[in-house]
N, C-alpha and C. Protein backbone atom coordinates (compact mmCIF):
# COMPACT_ATOMS: atom_id res chain seq x y z
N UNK A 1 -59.74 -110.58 153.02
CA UNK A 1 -60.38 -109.39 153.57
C UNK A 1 -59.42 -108.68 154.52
N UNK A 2 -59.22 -107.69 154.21
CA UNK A 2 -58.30 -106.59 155.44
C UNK A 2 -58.94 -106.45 156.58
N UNK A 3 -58.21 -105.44 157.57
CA UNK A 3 -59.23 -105.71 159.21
C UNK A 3 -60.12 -104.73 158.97
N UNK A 4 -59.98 -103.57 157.90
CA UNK A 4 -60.85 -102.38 157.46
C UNK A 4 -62.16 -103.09 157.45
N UNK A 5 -61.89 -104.05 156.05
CA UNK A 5 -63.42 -104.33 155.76
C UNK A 5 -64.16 -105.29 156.83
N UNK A 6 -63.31 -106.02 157.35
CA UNK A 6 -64.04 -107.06 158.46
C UNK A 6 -64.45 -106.30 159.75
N UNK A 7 -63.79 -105.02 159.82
CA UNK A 7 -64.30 -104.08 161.03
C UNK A 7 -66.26 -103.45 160.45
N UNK A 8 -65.84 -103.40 159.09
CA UNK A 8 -67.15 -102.70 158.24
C UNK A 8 -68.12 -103.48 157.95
N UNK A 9 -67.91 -104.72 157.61
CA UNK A 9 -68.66 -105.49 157.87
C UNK A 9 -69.58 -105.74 159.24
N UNK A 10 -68.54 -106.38 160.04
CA UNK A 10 -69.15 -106.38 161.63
C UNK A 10 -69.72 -105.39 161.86
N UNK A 11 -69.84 -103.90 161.46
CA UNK A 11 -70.27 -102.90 161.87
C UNK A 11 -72.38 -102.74 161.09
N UNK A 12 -71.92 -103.43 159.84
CA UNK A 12 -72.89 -103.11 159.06
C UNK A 12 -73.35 -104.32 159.35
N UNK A 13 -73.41 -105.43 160.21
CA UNK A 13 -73.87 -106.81 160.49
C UNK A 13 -74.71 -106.16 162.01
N UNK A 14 -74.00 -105.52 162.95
CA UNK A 14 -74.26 -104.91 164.32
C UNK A 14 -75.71 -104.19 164.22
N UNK A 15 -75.47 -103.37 163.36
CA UNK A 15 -76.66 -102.40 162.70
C UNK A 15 -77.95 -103.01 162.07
N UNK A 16 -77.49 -104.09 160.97
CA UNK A 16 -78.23 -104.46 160.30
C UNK A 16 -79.63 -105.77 160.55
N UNK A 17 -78.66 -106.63 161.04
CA UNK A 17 -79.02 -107.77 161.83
C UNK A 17 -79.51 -108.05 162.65
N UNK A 18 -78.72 -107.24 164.11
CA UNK A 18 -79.03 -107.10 165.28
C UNK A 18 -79.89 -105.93 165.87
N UNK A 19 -80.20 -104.85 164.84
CA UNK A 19 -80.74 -103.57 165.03
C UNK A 19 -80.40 -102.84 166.39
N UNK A 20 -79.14 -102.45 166.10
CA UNK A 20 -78.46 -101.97 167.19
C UNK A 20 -77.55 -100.69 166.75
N UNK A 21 -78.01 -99.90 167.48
CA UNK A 21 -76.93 -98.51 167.20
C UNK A 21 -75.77 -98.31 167.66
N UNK A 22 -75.15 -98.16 166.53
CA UNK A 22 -73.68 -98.05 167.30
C UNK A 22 -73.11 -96.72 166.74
N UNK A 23 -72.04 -95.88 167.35
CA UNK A 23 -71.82 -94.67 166.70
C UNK A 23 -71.28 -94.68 165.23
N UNK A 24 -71.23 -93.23 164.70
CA UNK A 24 -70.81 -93.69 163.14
C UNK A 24 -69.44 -93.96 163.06
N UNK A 25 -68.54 -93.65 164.11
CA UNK A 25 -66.92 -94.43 163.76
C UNK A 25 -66.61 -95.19 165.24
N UNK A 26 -66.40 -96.74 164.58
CA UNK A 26 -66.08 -97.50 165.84
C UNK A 26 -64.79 -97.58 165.32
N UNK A 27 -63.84 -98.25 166.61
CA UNK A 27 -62.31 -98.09 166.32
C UNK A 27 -62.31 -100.11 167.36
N UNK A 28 -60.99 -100.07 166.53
CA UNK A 28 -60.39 -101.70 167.16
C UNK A 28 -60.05 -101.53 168.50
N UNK A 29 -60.42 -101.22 169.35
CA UNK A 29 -60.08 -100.28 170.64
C UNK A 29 -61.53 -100.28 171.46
N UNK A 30 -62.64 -100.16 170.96
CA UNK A 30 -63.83 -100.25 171.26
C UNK A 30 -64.18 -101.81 172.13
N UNK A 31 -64.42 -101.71 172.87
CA UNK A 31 -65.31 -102.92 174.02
C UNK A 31 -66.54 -102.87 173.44
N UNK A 32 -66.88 -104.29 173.26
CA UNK A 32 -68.02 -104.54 172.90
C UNK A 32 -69.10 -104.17 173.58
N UNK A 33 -68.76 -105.05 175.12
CA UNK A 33 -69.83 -104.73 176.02
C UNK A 33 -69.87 -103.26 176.36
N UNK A 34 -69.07 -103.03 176.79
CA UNK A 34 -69.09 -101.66 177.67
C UNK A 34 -69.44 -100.53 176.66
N UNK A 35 -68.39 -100.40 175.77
CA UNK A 35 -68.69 -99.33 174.86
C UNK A 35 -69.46 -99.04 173.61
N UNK A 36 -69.95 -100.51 173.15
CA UNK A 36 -71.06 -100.38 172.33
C UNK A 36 -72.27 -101.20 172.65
N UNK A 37 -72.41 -101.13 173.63
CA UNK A 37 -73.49 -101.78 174.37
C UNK A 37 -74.34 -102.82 174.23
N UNK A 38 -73.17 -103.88 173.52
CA UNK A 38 -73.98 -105.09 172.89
C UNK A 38 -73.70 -106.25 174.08
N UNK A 39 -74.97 -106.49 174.29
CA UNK A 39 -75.19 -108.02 175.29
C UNK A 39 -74.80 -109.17 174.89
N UNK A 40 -75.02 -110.19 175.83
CA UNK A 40 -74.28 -111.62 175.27
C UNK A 40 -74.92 -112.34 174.77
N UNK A 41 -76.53 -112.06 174.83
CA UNK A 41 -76.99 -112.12 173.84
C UNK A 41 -77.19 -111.81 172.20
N UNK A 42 -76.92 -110.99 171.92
CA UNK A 42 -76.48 -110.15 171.07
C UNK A 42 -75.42 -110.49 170.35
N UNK A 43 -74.16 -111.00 171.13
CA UNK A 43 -73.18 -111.94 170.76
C UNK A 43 -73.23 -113.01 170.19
N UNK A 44 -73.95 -113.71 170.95
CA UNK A 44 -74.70 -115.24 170.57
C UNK A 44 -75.07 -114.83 168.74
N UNK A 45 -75.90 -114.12 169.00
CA UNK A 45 -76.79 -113.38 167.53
C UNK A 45 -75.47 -113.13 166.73
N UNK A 46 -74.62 -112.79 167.09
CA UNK A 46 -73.51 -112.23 165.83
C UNK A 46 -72.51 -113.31 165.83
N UNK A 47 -72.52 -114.00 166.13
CA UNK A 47 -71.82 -115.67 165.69
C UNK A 47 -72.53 -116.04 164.57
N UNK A 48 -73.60 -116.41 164.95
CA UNK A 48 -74.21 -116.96 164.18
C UNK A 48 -74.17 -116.19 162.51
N UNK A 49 -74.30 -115.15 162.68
CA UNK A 49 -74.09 -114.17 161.53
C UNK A 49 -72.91 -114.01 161.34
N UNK A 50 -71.84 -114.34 161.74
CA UNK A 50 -70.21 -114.24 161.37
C UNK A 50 -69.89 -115.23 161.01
N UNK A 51 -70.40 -116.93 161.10
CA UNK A 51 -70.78 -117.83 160.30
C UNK A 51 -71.00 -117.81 158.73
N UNK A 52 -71.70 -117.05 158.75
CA UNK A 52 -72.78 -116.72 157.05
C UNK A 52 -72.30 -115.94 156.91
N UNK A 53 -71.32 -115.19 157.30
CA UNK A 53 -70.64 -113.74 156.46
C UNK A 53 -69.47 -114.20 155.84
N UNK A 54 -68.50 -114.64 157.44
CA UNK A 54 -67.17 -115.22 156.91
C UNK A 54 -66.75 -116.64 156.44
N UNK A 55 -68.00 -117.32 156.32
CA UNK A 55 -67.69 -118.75 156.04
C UNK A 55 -66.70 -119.59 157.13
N UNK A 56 -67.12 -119.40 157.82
CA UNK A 56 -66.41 -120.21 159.15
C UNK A 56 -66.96 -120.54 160.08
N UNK A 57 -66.29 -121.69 160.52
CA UNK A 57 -67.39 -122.11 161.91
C UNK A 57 -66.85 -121.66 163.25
N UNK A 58 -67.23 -121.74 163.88
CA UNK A 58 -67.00 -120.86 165.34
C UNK A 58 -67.07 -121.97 166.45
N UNK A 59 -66.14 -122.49 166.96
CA UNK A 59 -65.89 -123.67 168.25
C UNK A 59 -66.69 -122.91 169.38
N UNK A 60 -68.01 -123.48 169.48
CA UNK A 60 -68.82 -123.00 170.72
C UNK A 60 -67.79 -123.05 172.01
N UNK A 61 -67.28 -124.50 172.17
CA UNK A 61 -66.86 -124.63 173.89
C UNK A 61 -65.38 -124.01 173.68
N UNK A 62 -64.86 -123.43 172.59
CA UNK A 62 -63.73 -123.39 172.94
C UNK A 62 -63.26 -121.81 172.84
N UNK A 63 -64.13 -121.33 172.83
CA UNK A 63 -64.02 -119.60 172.42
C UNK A 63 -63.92 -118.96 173.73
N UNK A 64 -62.63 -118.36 173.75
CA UNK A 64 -62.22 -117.81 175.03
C UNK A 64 -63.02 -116.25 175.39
N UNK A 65 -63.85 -116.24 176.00
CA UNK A 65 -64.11 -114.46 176.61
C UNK A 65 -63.54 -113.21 176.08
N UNK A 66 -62.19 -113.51 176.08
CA UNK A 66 -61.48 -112.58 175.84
C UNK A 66 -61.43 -112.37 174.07
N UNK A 67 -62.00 -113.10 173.12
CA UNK A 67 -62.14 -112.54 172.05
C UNK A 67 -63.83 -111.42 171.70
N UNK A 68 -63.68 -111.42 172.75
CA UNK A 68 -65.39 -110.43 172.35
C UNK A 68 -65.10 -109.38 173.44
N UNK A 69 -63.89 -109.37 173.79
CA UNK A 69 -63.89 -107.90 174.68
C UNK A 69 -63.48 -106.87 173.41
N UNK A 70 -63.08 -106.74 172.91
CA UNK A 70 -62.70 -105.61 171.94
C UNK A 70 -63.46 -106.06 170.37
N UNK A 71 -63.60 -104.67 169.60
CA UNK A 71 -63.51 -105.16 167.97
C UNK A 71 -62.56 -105.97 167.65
N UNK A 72 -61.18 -104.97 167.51
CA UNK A 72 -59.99 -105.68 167.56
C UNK A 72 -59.50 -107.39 167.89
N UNK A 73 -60.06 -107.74 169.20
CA UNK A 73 -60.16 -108.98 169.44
C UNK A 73 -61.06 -109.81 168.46
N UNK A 74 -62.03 -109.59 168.49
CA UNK A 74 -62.89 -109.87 167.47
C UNK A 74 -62.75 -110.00 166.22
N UNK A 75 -62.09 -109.14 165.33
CA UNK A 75 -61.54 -108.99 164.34
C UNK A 75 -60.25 -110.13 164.11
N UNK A 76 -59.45 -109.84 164.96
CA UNK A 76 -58.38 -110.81 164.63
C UNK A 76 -58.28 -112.79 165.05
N UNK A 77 -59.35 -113.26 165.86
CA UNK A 77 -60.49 -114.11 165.93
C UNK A 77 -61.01 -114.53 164.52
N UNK A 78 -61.49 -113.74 163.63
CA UNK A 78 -62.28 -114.21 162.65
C UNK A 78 -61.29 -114.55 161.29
N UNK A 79 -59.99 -113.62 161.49
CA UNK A 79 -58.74 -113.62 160.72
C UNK A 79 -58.43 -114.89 160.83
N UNK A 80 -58.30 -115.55 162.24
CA UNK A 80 -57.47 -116.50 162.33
C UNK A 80 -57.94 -118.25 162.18
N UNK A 81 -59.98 -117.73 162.66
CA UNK A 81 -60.50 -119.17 161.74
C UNK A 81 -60.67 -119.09 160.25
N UNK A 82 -60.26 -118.10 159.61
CA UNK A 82 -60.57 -118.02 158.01
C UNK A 82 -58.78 -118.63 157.74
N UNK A 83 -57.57 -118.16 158.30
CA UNK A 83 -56.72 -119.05 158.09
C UNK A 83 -56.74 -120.11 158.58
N UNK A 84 -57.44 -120.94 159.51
CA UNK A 84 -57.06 -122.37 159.52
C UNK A 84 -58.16 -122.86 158.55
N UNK A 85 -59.48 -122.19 158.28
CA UNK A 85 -59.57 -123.03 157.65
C UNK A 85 -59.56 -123.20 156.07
N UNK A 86 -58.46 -122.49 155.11
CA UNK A 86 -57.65 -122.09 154.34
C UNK A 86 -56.36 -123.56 154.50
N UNK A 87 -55.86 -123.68 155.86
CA UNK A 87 -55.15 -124.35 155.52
C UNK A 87 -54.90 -125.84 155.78
């Protein structure tokens, strides 16, 4: 999957799932919290659904903060448990 579609995805997961509006063009640059106004709750909620999307598991204690400040962060996070667990 490219970061296009995993940005489009997450976007159509944000919307869909979580019933949450987000504008019609988000960019890898976008803050989760701040600029699309999703809580940490909300977060919690989209693990779990990034699980069942991307086929990967997500290390509860070991997931640093700093991957849910941006899409971007986020995005390249989900890149990098789909390569380990690939390899």
């Amino acid at each position: 999957m490219s970061r296009i579609e995993i940005l489009e995805t997450l976007k159509t997961m944000i919307v869909e799932n979580l019933e949450h509006t987000l504008p019609d063009e988000i960019h890898e640059s976008d803050r989760i919290y701040e600029d699309l106004g999703i809580d940490s709750i909300m977060v919690l909620q989209l693990v779990v659904y990034m699980e069942e999307e991307f086929h990967v598991e997500v290390p509860g204690e070991d997931v640093d903060p700093a991957v849910f400040e941006t899409i971007g962060s986020l995005i390249t996070f989900i890149e990098e448990l789909q390569a380990a667990q690939t390899a």
